[in-house]
C-alpha atoms as a PDB file:
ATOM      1  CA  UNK A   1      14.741  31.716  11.158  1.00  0.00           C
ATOM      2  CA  UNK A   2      17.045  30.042   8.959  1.00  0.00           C
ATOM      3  CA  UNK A   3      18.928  31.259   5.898  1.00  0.00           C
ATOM      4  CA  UNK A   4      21.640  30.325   3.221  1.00  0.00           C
ATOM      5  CA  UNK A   5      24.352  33.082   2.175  1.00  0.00           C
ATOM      6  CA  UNK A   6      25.559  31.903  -0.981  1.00  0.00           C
ATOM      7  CA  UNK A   7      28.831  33.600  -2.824  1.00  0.00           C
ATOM      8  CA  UNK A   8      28.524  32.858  -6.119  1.00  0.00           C
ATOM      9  CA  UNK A   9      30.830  30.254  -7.060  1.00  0.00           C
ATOM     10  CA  UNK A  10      32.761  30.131  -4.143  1.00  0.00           C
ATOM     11  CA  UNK A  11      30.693  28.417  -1.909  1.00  0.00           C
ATOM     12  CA  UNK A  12      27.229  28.868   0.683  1.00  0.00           C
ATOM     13  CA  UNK A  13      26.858  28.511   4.541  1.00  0.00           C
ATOM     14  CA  UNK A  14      23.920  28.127   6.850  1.00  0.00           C
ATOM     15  CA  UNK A  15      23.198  30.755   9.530  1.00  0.00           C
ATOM     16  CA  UNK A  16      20.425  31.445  12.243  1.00  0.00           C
ATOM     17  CA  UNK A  17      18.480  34.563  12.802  1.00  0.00           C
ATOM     18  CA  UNK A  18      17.956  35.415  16.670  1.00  0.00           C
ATOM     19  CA  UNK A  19      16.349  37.818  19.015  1.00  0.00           C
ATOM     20  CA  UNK A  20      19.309  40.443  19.674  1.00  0.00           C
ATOM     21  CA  UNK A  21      17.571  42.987  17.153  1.00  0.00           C
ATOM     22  CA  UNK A  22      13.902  41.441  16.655  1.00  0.00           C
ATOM     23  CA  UNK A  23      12.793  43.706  14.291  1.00  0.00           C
ATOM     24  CA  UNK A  24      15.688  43.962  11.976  1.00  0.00           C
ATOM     25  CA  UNK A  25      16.139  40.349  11.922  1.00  0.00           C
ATOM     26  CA  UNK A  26      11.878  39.909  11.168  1.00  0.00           C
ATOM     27  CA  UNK A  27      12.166  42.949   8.572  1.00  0.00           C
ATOM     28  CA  UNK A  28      15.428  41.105   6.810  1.00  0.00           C
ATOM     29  CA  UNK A  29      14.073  37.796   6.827  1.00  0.00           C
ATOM     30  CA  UNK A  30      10.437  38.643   5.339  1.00  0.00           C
ATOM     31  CA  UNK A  31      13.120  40.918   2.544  1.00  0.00           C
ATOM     32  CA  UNK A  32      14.408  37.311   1.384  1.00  0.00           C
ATOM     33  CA  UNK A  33      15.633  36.583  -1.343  1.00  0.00           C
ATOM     34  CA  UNK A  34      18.273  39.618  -1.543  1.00  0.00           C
ATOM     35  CA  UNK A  35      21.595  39.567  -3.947  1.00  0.00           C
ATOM     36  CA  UNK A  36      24.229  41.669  -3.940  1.00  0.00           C
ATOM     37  CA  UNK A  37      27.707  42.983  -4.874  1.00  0.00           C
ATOM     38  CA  UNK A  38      30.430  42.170  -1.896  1.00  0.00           C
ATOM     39  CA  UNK A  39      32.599  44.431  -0.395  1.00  0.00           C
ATOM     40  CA  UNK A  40      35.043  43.328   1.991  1.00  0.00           C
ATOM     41  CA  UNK A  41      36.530  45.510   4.716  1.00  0.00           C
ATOM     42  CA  UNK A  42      39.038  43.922   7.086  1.00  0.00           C
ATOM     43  CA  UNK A  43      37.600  40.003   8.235  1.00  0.00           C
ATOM     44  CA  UNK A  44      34.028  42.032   7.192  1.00  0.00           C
ATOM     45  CA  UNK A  45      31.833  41.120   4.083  1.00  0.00           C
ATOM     46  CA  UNK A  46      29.066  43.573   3.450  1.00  0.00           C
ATOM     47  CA  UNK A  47      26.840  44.471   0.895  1.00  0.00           C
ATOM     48  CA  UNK A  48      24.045  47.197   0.311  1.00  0.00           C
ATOM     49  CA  UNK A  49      20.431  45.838   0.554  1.00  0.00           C
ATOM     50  CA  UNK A  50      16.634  47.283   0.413  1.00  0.00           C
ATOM     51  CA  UNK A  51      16.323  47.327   3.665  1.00  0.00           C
ATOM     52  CA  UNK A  52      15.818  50.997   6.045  1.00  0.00           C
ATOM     53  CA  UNK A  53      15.937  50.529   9.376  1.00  0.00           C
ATOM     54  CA  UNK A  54      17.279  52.273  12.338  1.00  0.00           C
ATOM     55  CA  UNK A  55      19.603  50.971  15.085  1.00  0.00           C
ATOM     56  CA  UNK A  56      17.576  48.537  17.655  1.00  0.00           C
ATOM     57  CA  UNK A  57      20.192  47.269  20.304  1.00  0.00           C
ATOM     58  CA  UNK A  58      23.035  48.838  18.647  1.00  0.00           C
ATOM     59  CA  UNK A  59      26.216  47.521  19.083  1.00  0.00           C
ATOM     60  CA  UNK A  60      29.849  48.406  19.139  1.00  0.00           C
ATOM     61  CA  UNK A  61      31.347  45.126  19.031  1.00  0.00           C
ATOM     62  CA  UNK A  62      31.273  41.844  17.092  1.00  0.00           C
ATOM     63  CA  UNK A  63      31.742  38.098  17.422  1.00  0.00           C
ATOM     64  CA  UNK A  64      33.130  35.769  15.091  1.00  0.00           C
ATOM     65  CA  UNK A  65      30.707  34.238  12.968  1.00  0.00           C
ATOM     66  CA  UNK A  66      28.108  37.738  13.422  1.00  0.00           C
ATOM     67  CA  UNK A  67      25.151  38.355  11.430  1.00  0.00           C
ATOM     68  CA  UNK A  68      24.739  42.117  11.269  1.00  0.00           C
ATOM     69  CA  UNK A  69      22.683  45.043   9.876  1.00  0.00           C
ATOM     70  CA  UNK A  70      24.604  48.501   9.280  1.00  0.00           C
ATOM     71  CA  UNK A  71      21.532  51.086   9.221  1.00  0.00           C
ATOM     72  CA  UNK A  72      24.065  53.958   7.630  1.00  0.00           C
ATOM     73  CA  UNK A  73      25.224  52.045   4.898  1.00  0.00           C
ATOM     74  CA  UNK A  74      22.020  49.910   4.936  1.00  0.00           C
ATOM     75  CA  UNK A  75      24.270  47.117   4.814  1.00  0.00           C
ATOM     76  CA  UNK A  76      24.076  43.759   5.369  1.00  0.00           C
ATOM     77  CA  UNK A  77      27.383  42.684   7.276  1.00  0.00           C
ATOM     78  CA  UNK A  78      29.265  39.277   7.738  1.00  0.00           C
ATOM     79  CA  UNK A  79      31.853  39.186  10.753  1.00  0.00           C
ATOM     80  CA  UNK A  80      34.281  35.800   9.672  1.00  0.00           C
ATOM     81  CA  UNK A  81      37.368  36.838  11.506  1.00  0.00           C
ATOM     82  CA  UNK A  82      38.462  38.872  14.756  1.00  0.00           C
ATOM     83  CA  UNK A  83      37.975  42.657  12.920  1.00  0.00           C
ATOM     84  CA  UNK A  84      35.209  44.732  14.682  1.00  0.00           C
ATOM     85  CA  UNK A  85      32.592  47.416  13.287  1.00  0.00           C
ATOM     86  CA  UNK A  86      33.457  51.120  11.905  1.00  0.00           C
ATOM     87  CA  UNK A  87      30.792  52.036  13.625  1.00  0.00           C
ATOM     88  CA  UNK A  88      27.399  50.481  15.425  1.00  0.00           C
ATOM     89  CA  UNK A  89      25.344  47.886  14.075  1.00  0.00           C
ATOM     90  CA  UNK A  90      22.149  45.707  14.520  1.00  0.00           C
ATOM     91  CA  UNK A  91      23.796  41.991  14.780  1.00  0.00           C
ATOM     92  CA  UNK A  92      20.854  39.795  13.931  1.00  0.00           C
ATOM     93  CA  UNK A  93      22.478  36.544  13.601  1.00  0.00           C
ATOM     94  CA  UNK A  94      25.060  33.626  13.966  1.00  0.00           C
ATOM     95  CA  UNK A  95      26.879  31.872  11.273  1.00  0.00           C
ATOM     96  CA  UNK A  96      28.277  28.403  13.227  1.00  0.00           C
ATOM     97  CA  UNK A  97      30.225  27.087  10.214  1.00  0.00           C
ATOM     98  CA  UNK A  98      32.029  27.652   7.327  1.00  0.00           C
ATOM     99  CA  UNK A  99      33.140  30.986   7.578  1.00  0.00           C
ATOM    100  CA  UNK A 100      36.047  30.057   5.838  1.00  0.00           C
ATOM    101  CA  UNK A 101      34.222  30.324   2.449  1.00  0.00           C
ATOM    102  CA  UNK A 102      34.157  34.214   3.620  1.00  0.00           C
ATOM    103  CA  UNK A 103      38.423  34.237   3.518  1.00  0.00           C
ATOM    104  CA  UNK A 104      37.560  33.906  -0.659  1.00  0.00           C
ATOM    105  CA  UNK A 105      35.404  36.387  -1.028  1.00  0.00           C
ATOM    106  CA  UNK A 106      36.654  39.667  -3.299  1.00  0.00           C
ATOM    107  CA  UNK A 107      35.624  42.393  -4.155  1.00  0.00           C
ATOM    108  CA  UNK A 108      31.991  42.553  -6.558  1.00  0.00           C
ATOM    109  CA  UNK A 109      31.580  38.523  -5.799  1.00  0.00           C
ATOM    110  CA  UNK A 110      27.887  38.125  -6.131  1.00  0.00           C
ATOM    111  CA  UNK A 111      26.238  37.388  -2.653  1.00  0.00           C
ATOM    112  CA  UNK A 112      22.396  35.768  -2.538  1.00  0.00           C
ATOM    113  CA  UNK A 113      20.623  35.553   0.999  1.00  0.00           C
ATOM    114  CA  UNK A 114      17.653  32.871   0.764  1.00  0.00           C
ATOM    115  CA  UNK A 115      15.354  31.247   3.519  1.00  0.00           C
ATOM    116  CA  UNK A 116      16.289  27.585   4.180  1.00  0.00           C
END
């Protein structure tokens, strides 16, 4: 499953759901199109979305370049540098390029997820 994560006038990247959190990634993807309002936390971009669901495969840890769902905040989460979560989340995908765009994002940027 393939989507676009555009910040609004900044700049969009490509990234691929996968199978570490099956549900969440199904239940996100079939949610597309979502916008939102950034917040940025450390090398983290995250934004509120409609989306309620509860930990699958939680994890503690992230990866450059993570996808992730944060069910307390129902958030969704970009990892783009070496910072890690607050607190456990669903990852449910990769970003392989670009993340750099993610190093321009401020606070409030407008954020739009789409299916490729």
């Amino acid at each position: 499953m393939e989507i676009e994560i555009e910040i609004l006038g900044k700049g969009k990247v490509n990234g691929l759901l996968d199978n570490r959190n099956p549900a969440t990634a199904k239940a996100l993807y079939q949610g597309l199109p979502l916008k939102g309002s950034s917040h940025v936390w450390q090398d983290e971009v995250y934004f509120p979305i409609p989306l309620e669901m509860d930990y699958e495969n939680p994890s503690t840890s992230s990866e450059r370049g993570d996808i992730s769902y944060w069910p307390p905040g129902h958030a969704f989460c970009i990892f783009f540098g070496d910072s890690q979560p607050a607190s456990p989340v669903n990852h449910v995908g990769i970003i392989f390029e670009g993340l750099e765009v993610f190093r321009e994002v401020e606070e409030m940027d407008e954020v739009v997820i789409r299916t490729l």
